[in-house]
N, C-alpha and C. Protein backbone atom coordinates (compact mmCIF):
# COMPACT_ATOMS: atom_id res chain seq x y z
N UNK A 1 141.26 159.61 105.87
CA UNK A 1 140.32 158.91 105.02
C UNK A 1 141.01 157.69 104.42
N UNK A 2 140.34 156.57 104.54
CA UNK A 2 140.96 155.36 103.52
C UNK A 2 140.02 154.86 102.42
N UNK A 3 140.76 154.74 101.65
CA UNK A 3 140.14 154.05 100.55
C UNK A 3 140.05 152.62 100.33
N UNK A 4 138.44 152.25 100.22
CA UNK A 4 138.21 150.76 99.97
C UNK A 4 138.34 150.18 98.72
N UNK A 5 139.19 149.03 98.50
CA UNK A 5 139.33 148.62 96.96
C UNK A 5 137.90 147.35 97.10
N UNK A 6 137.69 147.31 95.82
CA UNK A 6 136.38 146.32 95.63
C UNK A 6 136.43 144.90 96.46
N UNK A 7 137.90 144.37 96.03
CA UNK A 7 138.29 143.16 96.65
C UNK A 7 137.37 142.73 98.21
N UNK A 8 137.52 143.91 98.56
CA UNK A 8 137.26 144.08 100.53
C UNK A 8 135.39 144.49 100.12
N UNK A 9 135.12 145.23 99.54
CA UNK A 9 133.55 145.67 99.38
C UNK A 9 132.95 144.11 99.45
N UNK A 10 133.69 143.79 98.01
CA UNK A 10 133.08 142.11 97.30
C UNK A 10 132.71 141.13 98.15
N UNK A 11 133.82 141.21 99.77
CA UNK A 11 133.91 139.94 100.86
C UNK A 11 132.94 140.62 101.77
N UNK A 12 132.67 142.05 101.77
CA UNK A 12 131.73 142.70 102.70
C UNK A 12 130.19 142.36 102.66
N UNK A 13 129.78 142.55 101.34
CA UNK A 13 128.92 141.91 100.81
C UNK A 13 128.15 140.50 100.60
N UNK A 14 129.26 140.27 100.74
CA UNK A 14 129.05 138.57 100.66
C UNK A 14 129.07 137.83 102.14
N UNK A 15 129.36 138.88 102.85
CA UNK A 15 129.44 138.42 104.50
C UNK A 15 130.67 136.96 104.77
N UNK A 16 131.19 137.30 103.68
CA UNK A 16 132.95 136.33 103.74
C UNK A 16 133.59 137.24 105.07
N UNK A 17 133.79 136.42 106.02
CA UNK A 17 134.90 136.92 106.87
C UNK A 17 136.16 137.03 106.86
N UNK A 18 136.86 138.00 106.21
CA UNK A 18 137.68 138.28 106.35
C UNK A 18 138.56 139.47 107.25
N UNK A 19 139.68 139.13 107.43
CA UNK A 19 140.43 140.79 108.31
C UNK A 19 139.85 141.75 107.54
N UNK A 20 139.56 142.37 106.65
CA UNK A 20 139.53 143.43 105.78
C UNK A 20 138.70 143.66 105.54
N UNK A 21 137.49 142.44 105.61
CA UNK A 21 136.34 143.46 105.69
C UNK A 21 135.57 143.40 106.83
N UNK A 22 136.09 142.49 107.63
CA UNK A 22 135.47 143.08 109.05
C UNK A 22 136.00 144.33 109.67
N UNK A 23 137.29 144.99 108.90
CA UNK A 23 137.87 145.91 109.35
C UNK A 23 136.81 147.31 109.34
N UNK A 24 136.91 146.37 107.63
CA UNK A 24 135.64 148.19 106.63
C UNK A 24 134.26 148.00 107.79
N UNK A 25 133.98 146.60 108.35
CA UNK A 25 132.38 146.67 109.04
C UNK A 25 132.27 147.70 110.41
N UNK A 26 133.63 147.49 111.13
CA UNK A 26 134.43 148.49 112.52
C UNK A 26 134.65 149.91 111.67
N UNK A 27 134.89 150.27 110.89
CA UNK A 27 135.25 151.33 110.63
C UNK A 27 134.01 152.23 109.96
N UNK A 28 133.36 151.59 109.18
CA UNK A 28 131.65 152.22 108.71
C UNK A 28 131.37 153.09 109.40
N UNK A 29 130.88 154.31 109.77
CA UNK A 29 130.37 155.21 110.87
C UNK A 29 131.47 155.32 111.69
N UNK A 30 132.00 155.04 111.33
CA UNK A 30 133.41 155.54 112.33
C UNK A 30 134.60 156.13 112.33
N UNK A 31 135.25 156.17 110.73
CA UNK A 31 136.32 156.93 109.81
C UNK A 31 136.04 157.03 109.00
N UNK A 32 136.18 158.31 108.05
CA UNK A 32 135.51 158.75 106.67
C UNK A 32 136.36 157.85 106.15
N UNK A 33 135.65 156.88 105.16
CA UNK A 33 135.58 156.14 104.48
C UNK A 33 135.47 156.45 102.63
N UNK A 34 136.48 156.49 101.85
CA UNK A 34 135.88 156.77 100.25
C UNK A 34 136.33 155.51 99.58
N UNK A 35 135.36 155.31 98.29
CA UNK A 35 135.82 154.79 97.43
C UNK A 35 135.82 155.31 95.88
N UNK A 36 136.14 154.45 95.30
CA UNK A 36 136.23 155.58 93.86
C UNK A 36 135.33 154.47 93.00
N UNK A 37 135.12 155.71 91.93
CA UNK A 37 134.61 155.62 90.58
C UNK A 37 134.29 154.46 89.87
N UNK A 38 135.42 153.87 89.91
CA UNK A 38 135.91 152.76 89.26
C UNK A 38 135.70 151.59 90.46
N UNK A 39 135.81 151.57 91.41
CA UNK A 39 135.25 150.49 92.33
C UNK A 39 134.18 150.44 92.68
N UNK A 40 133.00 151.69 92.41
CA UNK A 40 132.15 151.60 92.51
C UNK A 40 131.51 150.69 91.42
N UNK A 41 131.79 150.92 90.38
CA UNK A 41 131.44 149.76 89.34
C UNK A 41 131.59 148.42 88.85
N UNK A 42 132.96 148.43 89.94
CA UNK A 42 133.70 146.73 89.89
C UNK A 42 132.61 145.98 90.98
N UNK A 43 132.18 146.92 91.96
CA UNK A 43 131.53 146.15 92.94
C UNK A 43 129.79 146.36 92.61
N UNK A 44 129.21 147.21 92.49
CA UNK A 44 127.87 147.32 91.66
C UNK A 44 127.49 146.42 90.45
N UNK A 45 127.81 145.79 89.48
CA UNK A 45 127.96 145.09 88.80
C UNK A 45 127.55 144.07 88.85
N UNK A 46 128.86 143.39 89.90
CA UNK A 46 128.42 141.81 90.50
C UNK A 46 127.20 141.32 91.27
N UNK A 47 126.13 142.67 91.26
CA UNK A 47 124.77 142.04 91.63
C UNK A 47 123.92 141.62 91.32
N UNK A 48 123.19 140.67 91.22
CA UNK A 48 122.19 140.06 90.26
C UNK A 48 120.70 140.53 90.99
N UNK A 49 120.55 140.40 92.25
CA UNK A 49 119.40 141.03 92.75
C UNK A 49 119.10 142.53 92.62
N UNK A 50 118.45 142.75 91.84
CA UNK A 50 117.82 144.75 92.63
C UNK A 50 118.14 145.21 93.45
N UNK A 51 117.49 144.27 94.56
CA UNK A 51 117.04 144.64 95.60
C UNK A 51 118.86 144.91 96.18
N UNK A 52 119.27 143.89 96.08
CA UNK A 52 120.96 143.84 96.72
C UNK A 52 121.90 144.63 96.04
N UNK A 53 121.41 145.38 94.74
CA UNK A 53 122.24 146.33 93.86
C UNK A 53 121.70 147.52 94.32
N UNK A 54 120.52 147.56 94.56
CA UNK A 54 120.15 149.26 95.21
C UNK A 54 120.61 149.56 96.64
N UNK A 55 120.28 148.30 97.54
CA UNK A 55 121.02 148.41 99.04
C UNK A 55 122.69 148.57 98.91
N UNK A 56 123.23 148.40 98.33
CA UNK A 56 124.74 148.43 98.28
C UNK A 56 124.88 149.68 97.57
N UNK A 57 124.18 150.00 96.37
CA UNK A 57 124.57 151.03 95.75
C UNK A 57 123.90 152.16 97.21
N UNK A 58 123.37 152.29 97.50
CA UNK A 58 122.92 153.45 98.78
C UNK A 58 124.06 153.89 99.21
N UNK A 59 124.71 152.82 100.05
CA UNK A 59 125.16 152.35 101.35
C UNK A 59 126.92 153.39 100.40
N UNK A 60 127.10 152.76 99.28
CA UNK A 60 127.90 153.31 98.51
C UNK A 60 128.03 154.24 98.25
N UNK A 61 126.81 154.65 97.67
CA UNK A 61 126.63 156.44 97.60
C UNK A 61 126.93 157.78 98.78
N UNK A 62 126.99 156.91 99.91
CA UNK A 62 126.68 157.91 100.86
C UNK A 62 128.28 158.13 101.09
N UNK A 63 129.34 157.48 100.63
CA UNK A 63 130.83 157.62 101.25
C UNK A 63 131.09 158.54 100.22
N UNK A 64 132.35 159.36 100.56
CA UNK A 64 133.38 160.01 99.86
C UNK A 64 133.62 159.05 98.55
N UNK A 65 133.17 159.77 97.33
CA UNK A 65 133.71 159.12 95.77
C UNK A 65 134.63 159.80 95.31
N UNK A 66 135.61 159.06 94.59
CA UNK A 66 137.04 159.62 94.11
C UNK A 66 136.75 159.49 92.89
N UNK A 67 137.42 160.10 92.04
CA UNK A 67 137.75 160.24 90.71
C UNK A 67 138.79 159.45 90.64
N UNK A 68 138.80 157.84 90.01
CA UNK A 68 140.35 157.15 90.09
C UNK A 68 141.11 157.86 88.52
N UNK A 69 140.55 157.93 87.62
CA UNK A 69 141.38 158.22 86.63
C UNK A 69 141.83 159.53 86.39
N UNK A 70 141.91 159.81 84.95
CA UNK A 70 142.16 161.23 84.51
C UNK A 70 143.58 160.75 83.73
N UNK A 71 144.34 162.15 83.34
CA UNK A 71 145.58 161.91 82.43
C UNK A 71 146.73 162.13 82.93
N UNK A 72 146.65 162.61 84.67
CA UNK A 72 147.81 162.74 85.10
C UNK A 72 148.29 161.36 85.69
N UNK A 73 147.12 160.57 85.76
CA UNK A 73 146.92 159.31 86.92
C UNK A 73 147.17 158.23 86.13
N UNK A 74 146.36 158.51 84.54
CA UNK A 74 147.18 158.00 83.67
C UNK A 74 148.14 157.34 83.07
N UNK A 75 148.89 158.52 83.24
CA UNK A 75 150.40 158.44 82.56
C UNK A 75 151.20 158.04 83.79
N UNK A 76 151.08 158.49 85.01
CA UNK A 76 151.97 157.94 86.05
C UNK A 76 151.65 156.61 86.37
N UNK A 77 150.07 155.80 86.22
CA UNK A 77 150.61 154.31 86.47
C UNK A 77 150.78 153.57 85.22
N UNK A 78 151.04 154.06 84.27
CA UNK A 78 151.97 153.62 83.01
C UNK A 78 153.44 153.79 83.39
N UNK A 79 153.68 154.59 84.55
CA UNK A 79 155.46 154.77 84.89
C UNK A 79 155.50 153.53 85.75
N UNK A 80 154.36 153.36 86.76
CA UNK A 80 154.62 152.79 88.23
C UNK A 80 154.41 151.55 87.23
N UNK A 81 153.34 150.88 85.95
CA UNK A 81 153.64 149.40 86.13
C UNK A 81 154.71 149.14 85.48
N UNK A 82 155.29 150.10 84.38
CA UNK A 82 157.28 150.04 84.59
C UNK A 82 158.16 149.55 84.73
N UNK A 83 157.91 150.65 86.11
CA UNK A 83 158.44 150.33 87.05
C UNK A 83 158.56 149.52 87.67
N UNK A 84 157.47 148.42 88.07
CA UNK A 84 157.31 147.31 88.72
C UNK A 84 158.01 146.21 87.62
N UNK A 85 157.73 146.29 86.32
CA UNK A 85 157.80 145.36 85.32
C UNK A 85 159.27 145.19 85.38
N UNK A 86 160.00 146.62 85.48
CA UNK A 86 161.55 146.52 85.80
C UNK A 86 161.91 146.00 86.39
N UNK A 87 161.41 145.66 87.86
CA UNK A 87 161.76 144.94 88.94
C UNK A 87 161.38 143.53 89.07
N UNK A 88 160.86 143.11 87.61
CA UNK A 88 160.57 141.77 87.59
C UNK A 88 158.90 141.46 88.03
N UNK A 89 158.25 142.77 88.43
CA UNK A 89 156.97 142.28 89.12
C UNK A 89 155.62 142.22 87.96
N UNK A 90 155.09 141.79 87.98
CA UNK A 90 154.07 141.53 86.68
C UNK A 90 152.97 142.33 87.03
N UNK A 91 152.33 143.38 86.67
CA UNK A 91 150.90 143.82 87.12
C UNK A 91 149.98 143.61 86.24
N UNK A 92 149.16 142.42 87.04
CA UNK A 92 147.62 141.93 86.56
C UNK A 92 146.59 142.69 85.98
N UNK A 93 146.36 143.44 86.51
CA UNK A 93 144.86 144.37 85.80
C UNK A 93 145.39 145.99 86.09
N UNK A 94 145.52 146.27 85.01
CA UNK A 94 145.16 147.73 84.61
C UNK A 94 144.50 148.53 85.41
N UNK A 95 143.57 147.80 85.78
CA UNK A 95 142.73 148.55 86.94
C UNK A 95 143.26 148.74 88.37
N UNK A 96 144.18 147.93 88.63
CA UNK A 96 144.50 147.93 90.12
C UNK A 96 146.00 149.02 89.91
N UNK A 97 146.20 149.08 88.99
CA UNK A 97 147.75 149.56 88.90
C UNK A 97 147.16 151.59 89.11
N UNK A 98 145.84 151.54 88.44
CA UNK A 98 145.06 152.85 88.11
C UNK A 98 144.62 153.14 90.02
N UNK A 99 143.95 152.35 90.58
CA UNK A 99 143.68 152.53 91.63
C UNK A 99 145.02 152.70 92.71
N UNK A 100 145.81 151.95 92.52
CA UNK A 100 146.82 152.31 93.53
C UNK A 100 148.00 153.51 92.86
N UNK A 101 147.59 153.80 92.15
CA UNK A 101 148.15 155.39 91.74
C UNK A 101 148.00 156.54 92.12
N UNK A 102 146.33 156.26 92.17
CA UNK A 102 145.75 157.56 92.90
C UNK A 102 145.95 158.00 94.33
N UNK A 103 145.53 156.40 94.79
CA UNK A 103 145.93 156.25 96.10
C UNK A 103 147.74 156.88 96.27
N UNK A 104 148.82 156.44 95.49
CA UNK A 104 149.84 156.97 96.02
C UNK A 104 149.95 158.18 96.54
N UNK A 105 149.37 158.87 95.01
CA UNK A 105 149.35 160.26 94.65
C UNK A 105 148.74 161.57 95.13
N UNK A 106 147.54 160.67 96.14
CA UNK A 106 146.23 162.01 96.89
C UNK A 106 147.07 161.22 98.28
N UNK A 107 148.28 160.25 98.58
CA UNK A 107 148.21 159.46 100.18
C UNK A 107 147.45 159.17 100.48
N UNK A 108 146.62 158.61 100.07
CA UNK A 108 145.09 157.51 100.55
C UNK A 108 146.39 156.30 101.21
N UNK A 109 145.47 155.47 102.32
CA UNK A 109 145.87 154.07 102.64
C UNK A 109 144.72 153.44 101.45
N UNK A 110 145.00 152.61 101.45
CA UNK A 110 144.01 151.71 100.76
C UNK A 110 143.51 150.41 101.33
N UNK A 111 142.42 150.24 101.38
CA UNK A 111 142.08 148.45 102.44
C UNK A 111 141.76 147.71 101.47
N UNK A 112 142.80 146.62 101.27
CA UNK A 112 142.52 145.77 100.07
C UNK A 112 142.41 144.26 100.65
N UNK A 113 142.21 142.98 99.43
CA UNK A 113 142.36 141.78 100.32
C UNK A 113 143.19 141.45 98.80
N UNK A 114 143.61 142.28 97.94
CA UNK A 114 143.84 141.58 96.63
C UNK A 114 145.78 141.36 96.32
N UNK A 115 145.83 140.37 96.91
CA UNK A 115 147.68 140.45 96.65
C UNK A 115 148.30 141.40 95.58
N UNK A 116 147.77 141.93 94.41
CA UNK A 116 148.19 142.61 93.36
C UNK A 116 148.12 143.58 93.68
N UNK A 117 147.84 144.65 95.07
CA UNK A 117 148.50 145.61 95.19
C UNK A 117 149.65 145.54 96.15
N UNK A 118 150.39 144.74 96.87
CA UNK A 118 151.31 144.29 97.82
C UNK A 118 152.74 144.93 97.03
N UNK A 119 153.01 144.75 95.46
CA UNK A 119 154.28 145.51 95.14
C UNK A 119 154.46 146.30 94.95
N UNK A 120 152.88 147.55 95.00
CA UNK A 120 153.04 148.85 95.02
C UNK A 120 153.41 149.09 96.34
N UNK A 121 152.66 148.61 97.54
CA UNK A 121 153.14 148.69 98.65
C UNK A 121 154.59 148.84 99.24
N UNK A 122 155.35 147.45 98.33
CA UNK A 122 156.56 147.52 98.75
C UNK A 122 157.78 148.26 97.85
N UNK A 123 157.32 148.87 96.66
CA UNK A 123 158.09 149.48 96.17
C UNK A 123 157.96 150.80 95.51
N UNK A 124 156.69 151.18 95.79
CA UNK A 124 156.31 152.17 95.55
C UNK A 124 155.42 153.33 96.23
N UNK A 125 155.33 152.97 97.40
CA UNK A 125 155.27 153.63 98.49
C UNK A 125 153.56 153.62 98.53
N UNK A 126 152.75 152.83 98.46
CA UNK A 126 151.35 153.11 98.55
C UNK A 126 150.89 152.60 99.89
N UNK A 127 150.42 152.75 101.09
CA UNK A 127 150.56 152.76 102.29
C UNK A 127 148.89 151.88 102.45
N UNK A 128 148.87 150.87 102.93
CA UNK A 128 148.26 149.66 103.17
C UNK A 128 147.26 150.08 104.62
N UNK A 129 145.94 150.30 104.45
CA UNK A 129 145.29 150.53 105.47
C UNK A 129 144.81 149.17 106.61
């Protein structure tokens, strides 16, 4: 199963071509696919049409949903941004540091297009779908 971060939903949506989300368009019906909680709402949000917030929210509903937070997930990406911070690396949003935690922690890959998870990747073992 891989997990989609919003970044890749956002370009899916928008029919932006990118590697990543033409990847998620090949992979739809084809590898169980989840996303979580919290990306469900980063990407639901940004719709201004109904009509384009209920078709996405469907299409959304029907994949594997994760639980990104909780207090174990918590407290460990309060270690991992740290950790990163130790190493000089700066982590941007709270939110991405929460999402690629979980992902470490359940081994999800994750399909992102958002450079701010690239130093979990490289130093913290979160495996890049």
């Amino acid at each position: 199963m891989i997990l989609v971060d919003s970044s890749v939903w956002i370009d899916y949506f928008r029919g932006t071509a990118t590697p990543e989300a033409e990847r998620l368009d090949a992979l739809l019906g084809t590898e169980p696919i989840a996303t979580g909680d919290l990306i469900l709402t980063e990407v639901l949000q940004g719709f201004v049409a109904e009509r384009d917030f209920n078709q996405a929210r469907k299409l959304m509903m029907s994949l594997v949903i994760v639980d990104i937070g909780g207090r174990e997930i918590a407290v460990q990406a309060a270690r991992n941004f740290r950790s990163l911070r130790a190493l000089g690396v700066t982590v941007r949003k709270t939110i991405d540091a929460i999402i690629a935690t979980r992902c470490i922690e359940n081994r999800l890959p994750l399909l992102y297009s958002d450079r701010d998870f690239d130093p979990f990747v490289r130093h913290l073992g979160l495996r890049s779908a």
